[in-house]
C-alpha atoms as a PDB file:
ATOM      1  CA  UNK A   1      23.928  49.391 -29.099  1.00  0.00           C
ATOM      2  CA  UNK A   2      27.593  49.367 -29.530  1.00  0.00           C
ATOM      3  CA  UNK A   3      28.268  52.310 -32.261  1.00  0.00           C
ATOM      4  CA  UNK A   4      28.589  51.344 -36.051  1.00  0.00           C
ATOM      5  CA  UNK A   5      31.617  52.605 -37.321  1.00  0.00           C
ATOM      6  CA  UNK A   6      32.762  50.440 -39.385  1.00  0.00           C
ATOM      7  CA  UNK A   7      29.517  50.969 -42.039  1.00  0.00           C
ATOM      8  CA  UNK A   8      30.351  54.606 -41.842  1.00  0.00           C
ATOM      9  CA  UNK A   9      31.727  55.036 -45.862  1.00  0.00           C
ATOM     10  CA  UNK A  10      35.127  56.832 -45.165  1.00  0.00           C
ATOM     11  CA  UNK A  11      35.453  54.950 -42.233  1.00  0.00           C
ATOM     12  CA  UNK A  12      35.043  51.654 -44.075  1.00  0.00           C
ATOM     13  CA  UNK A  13      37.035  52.757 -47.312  1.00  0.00           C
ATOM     14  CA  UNK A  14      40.517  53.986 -44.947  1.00  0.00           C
ATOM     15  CA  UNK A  15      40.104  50.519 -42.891  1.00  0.00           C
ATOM     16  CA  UNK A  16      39.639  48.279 -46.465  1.00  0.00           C
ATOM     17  CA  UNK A  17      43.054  49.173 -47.385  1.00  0.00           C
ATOM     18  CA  UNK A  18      44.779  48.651 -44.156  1.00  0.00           C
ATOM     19  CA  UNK A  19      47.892  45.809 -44.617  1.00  0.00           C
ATOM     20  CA  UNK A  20      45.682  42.623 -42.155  1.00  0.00           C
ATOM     21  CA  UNK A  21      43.086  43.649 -44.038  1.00  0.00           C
ATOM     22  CA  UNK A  22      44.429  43.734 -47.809  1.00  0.00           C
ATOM     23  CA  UNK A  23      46.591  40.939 -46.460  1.00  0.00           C
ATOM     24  CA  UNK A  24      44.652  38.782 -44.181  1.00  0.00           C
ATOM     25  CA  UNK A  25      45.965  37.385 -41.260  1.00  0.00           C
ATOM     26  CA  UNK A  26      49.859  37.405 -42.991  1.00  0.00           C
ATOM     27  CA  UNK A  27      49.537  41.610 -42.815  1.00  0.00           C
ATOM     28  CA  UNK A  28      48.649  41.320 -38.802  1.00  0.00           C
ATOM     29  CA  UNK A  29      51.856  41.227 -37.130  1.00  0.00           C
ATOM     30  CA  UNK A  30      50.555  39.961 -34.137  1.00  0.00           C
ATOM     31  CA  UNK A  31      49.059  36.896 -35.841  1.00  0.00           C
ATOM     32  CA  UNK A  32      51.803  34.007 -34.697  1.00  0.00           C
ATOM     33  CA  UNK A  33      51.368  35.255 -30.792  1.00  0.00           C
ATOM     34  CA  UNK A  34      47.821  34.960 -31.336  1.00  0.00           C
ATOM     35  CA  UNK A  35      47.752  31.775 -33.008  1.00  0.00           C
ATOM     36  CA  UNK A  36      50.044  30.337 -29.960  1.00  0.00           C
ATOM     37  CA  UNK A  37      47.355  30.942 -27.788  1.00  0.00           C
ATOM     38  CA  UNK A  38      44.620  28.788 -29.812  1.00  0.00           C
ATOM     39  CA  UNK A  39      43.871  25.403 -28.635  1.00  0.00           C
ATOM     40  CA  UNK A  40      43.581  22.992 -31.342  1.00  0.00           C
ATOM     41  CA  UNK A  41      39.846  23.443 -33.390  1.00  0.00           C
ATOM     42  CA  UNK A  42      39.970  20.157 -35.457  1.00  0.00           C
ATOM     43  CA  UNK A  43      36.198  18.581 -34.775  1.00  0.00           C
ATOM     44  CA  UNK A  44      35.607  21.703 -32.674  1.00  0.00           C
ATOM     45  CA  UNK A  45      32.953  24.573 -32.872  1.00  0.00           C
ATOM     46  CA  UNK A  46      34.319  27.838 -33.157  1.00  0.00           C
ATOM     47  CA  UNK A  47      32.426  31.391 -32.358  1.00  0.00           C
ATOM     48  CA  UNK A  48      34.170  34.526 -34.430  1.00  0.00           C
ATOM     49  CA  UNK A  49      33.154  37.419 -32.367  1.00  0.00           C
ATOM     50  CA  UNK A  50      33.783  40.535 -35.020  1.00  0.00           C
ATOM     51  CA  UNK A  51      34.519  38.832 -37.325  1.00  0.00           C
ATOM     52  CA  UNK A  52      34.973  41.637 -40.024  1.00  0.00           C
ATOM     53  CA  UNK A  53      36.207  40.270 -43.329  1.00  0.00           C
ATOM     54  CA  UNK A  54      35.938  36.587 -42.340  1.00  0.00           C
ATOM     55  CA  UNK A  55      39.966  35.932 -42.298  1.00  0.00           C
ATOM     56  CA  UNK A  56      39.631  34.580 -39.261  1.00  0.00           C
ATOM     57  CA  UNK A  57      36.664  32.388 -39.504  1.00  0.00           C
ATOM     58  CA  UNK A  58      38.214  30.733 -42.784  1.00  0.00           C
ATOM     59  CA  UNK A  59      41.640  29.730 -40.947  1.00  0.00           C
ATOM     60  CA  UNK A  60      39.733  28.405 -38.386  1.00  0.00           C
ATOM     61  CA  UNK A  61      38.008  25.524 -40.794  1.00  0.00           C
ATOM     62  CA  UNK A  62      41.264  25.617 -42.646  1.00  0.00           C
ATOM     63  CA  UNK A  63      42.585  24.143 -39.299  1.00  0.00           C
ATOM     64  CA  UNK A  64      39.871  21.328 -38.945  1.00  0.00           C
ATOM     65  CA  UNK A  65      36.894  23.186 -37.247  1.00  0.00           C
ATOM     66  CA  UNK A  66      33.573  21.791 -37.382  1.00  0.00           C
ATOM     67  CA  UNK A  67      31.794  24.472 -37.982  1.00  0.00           C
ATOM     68  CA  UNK A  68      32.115  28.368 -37.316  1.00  0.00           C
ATOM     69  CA  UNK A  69      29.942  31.057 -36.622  1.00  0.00           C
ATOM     70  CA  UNK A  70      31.211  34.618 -37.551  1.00  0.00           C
ATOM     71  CA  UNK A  71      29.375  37.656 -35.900  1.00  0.00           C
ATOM     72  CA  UNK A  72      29.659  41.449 -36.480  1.00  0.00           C
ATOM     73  CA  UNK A  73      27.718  44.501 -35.921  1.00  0.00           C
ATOM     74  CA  UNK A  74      28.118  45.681 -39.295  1.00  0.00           C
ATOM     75  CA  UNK A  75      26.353  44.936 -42.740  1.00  0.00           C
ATOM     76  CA  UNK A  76      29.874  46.110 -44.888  1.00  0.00           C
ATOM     77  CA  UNK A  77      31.811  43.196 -42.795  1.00  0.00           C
ATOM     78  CA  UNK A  78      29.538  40.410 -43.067  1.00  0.00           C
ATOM     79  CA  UNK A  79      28.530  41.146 -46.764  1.00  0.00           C
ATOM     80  CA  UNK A  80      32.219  40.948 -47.657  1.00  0.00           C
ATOM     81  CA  UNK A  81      32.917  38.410 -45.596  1.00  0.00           C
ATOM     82  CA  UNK A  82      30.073  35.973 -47.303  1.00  0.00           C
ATOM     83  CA  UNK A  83      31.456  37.765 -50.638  1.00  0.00           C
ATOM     84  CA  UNK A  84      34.854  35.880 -49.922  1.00  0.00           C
ATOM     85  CA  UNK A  85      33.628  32.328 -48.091  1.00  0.00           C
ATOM     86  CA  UNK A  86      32.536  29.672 -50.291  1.00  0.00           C
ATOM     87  CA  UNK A  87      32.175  27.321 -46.957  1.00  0.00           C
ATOM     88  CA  UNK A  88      28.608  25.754 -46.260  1.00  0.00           C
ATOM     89  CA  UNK A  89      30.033  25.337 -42.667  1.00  0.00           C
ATOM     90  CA  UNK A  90      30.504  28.926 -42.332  1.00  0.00           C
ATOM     91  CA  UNK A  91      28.101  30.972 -40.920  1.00  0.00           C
ATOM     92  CA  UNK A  92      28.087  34.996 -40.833  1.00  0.00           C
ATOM     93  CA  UNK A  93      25.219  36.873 -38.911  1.00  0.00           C
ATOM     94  CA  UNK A  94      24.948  40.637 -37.808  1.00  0.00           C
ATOM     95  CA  UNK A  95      24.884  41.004 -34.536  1.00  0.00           C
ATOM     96  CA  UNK A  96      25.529  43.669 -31.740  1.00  0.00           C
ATOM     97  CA  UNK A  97      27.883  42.443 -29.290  1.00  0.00           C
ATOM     98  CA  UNK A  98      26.287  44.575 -26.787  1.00  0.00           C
ATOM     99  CA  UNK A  99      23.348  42.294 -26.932  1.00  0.00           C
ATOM    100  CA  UNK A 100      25.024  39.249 -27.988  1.00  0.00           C
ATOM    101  CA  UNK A 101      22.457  35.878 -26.958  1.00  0.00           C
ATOM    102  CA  UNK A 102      24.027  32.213 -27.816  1.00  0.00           C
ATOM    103  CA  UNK A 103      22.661  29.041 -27.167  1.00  0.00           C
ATOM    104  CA  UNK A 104      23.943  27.365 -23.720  1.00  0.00           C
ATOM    105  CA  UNK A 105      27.764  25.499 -24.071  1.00  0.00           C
ATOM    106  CA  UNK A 106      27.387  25.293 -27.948  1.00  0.00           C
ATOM    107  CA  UNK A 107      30.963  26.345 -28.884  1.00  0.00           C
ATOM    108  CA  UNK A 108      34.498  25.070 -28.098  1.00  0.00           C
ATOM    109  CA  UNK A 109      36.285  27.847 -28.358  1.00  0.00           C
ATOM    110  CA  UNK A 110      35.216  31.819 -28.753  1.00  0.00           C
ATOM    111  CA  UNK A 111      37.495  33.862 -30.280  1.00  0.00           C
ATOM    112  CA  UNK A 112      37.801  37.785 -31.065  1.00  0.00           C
ATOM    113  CA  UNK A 113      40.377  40.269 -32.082  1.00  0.00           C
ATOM    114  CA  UNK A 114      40.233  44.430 -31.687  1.00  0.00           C
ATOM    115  CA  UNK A 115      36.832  43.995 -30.936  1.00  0.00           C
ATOM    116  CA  UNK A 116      35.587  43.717 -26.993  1.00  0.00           C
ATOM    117  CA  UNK A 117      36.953  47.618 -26.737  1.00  0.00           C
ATOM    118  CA  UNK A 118      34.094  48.372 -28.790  1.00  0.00           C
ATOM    119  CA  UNK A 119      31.440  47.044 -26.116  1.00  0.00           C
ATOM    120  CA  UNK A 120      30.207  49.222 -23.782  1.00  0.00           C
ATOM    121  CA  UNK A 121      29.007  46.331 -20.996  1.00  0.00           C
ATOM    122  CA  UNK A 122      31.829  44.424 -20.663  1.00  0.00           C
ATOM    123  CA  UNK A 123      30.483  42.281 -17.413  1.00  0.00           C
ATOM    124  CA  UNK A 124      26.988  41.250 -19.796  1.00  0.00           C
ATOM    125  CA  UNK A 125      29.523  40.125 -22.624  1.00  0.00           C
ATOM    126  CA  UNK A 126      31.694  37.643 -20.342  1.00  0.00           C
ATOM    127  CA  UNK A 127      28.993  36.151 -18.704  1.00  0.00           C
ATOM    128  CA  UNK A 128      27.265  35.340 -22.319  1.00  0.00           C
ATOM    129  CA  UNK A 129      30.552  34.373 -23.584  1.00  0.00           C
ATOM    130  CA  UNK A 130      30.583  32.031 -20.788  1.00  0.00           C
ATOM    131  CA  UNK A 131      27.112  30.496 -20.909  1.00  0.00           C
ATOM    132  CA  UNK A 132      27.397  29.895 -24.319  1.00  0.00           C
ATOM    133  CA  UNK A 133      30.898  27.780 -24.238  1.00  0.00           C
ATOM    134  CA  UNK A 134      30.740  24.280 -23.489  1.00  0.00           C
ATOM    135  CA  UNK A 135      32.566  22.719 -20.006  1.00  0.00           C
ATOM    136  CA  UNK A 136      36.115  24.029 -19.947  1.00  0.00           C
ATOM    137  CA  UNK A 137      35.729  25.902 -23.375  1.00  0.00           C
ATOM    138  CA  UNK A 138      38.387  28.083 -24.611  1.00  0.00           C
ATOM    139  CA  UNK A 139      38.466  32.125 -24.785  1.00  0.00           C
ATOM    140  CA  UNK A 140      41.046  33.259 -26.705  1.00  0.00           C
ATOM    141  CA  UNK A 141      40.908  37.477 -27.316  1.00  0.00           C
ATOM    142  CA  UNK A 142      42.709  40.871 -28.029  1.00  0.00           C
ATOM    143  CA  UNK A 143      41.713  44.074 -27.087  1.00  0.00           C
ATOM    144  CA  UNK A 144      43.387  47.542 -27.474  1.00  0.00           C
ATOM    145  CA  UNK A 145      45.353  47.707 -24.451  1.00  0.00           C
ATOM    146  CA  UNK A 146      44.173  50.218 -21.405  1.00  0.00           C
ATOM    147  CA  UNK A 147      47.796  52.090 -21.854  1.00  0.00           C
ATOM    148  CA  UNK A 148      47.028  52.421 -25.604  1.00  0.00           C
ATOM    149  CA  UNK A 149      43.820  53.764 -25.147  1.00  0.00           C
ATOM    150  CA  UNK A 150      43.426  55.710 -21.870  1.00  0.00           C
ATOM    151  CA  UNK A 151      44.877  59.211 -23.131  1.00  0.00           C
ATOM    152  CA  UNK A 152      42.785  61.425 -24.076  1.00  0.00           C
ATOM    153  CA  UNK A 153      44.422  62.034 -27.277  1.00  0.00           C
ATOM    154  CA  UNK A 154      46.484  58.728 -27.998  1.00  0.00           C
ATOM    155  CA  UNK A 155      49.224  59.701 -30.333  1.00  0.00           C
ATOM    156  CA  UNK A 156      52.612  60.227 -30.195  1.00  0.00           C
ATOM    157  CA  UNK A 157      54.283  63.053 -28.523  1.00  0.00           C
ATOM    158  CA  UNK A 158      58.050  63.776 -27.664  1.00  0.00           C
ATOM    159  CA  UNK A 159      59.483  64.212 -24.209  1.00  0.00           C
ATOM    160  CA  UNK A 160      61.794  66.922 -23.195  1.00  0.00           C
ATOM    161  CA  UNK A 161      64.895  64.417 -25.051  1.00  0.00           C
ATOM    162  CA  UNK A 162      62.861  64.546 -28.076  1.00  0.00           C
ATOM    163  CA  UNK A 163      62.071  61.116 -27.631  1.00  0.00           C
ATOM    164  CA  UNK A 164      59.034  59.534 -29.040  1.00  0.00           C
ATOM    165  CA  UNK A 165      56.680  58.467 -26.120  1.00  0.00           C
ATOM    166  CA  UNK A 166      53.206  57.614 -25.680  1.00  0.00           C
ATOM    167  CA  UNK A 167      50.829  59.487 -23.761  1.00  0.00           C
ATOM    168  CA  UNK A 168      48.959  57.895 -20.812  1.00  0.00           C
ATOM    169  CA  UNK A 169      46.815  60.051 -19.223  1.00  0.00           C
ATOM    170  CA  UNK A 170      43.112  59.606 -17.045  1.00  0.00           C
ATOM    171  CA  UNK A 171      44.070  55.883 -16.990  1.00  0.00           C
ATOM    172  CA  UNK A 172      41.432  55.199 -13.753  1.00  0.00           C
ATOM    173  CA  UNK A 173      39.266  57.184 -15.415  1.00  0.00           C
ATOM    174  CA  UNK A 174      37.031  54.129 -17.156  1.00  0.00           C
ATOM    175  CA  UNK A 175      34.142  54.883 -19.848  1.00  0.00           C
ATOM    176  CA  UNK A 176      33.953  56.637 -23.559  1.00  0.00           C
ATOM    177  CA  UNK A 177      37.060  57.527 -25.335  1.00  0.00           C
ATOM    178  CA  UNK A 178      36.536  59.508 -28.505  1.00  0.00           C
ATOM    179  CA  UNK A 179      39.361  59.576 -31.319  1.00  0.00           C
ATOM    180  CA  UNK A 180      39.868  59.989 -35.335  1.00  0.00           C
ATOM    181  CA  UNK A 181      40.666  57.183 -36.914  1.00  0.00           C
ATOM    182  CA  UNK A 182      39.769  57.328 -40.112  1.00  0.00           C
ATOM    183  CA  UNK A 183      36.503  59.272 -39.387  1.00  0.00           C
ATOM    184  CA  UNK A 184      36.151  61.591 -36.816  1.00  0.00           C
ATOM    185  CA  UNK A 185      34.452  60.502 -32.818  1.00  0.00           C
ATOM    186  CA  UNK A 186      35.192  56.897 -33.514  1.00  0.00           C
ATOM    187  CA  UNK A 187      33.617  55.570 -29.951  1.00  0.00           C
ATOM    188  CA  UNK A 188      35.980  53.144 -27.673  1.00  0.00           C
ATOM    189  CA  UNK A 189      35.590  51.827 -23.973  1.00  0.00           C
ATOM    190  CA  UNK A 190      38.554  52.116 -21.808  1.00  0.00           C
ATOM    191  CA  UNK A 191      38.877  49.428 -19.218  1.00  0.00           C
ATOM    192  CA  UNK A 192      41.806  49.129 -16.618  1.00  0.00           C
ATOM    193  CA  UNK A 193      43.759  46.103 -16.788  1.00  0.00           C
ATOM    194  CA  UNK A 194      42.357  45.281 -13.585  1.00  0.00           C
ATOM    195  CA  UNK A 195      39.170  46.121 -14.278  1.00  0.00           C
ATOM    196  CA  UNK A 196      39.232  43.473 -17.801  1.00  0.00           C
ATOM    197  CA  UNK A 197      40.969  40.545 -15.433  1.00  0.00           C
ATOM    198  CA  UNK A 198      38.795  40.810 -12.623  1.00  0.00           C
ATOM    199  CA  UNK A 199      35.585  41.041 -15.024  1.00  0.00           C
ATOM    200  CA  UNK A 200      36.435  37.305 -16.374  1.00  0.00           C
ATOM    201  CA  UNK A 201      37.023  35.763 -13.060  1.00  0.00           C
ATOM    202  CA  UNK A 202      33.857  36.996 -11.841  1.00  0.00           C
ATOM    203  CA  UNK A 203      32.189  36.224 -15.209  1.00  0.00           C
ATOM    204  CA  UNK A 204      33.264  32.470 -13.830  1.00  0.00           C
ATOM    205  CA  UNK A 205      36.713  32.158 -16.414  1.00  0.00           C
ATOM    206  CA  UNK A 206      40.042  31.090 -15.552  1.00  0.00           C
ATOM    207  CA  UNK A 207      43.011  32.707 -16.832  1.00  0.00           C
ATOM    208  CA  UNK A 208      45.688  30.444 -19.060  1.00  0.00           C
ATOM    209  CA  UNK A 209      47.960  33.170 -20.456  1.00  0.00           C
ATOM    210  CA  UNK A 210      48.021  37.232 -20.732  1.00  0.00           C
ATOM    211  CA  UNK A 211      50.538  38.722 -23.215  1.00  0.00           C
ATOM    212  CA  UNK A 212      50.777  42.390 -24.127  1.00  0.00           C
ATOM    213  CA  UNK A 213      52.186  42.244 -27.918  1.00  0.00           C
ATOM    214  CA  UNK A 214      55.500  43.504 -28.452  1.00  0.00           C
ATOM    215  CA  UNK A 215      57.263  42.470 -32.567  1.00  0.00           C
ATOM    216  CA  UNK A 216      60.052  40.576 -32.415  1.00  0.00           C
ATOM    217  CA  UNK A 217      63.723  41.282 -33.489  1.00  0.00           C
ATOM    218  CA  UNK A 218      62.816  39.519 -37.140  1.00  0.00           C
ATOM    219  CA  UNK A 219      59.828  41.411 -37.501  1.00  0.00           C
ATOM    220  CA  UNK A 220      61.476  44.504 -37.114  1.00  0.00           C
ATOM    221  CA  UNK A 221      64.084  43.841 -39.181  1.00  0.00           C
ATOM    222  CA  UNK A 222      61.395  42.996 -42.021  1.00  0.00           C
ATOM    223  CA  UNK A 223      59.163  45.936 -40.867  1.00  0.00           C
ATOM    224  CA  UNK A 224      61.595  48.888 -39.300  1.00  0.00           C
ATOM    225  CA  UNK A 225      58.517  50.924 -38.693  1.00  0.00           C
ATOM    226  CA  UNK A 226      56.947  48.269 -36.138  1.00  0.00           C
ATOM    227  CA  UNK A 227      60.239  49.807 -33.752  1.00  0.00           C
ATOM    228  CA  UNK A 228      57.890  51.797 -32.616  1.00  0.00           C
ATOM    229  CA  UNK A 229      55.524  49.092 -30.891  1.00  0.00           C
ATOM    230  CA  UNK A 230      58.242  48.509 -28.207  1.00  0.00           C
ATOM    231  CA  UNK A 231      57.757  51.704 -26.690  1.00  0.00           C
ATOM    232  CA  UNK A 232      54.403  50.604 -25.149  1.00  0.00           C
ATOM    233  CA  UNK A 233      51.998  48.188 -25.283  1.00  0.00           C
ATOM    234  CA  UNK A 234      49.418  48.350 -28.132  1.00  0.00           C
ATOM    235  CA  UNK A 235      47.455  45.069 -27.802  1.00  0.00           C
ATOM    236  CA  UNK A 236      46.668  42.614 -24.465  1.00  0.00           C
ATOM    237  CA  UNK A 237      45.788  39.095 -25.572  1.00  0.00           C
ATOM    238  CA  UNK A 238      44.533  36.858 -23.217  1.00  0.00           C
ATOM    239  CA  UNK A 239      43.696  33.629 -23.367  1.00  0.00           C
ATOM    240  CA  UNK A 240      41.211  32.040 -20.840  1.00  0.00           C
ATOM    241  CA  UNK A 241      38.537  29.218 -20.121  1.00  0.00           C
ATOM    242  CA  UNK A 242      35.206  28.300 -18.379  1.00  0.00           C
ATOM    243  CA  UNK A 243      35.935  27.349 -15.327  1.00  0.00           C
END
């Protein structure tokens, strides 16, 4: 079972007030490169894998989906999440992701953000993801990515020009990483690149598009402090189907 962080009370009450989620999906700055890499929902059903606070989920119907299904290991996400949904064609369920079971080729499209880095078996996710989307269903998902979450203590650090940089350290070295976020010994998995591509085509996926977020000029020019996100990648977002 994939650790539950997120109904630890500190943890929960530091990640409440964070801007995508005070915001919704307007505070994640990543949000338009995501939403490029969604196929269109209308008549579709939809699979919200973490679902969290439900933003997600709701846009999805907002865009025409038939009905969506919004899973997440912990109690504090899915109460608020039903707390803010007033949609009979929403459904929220806990569920570990570690053990995740779906009917065969019932959705269209499976979707997660900031989640899969959570999981601990990878391979076992893919290959339910897979049986349970229907004949050349979508996968759309971000992950922290493996350069953001390999060192052993992923925070900034200057270089001998007193530049900021961004450690990357043990990067082959896959498994447990351990850092404070909020609450101390939050639990991550940290997959190579190679390691996360090569997982879906042998889970039997197909790759449309990879992107590694960076902001754009705009967005820093609204946000200055998002500058920062050039100097490495934070996110990989890939977008994929059953093949």
């Amino acid at each position: 079972m994939a650790q539950n962080i997120y109904d630890d009370p500190d943890f929960f009450a530091g990640y409440s007030q964070l801007p995508r989620q005070v915001q919704g999906l307007d505070g994640a700055p990543e949000w338009p490169a995501i939403r490029a890499l969604l196929p269109d929902v209308a008549g579709k059903s939809v699979a919200d894998l973490g679902c969290g606070f439900g933003w997600a989920s709701r846009w999805f119907r907002e865009q025409g989906a038939e009905t969506v299904l919004g899973l997440d290991l912990s109690r504090n996400m899915i109460d608020r999440a039903r707390a803010d949904t007033d949609d009979a064609a929403i459904t929220y369920r806990i569920v570990d992701l570690d053990a995740l079971d779906l009917p065969d080729a019932e959705f269209d499209l499976i979707f997660s953000v900031l989640t899969f880095h959570y999981v601990q078996d990878f391979g076992r996710l893919m290959q339910a993801i897979h049986r349970a989307l229907s004949p050349c269903g979508d996968l759309v998902f971000t992950i922290e990515h493996p350069i953001f979450m390999a060192a052993t203590h992923p925070q900034w650090i200057k270089d001998e020009d007193g530049r900021k940089t961004w450690p990357v350290n043990g990067y082959s070295m896959e498994g447990e990483r351990r850092t404070d976020w909020f609450a101390e010994g939050v639990l991550k998995q940290h997959r190579t690149l190679a390691t996360t591509i090569n997982t879906l085509i042998g889970a039997g996926f197909a790759l449309r598009r990879i992107e590694e977020f960076s902001p754009t000029s705009d967005q820093i020019a609204a946000m200055p402090e998002l500058a920062e996100e050039m100097e490495r990648p934070m996110m990989l977002m890939v977008s994929a189907y059953k093949s």
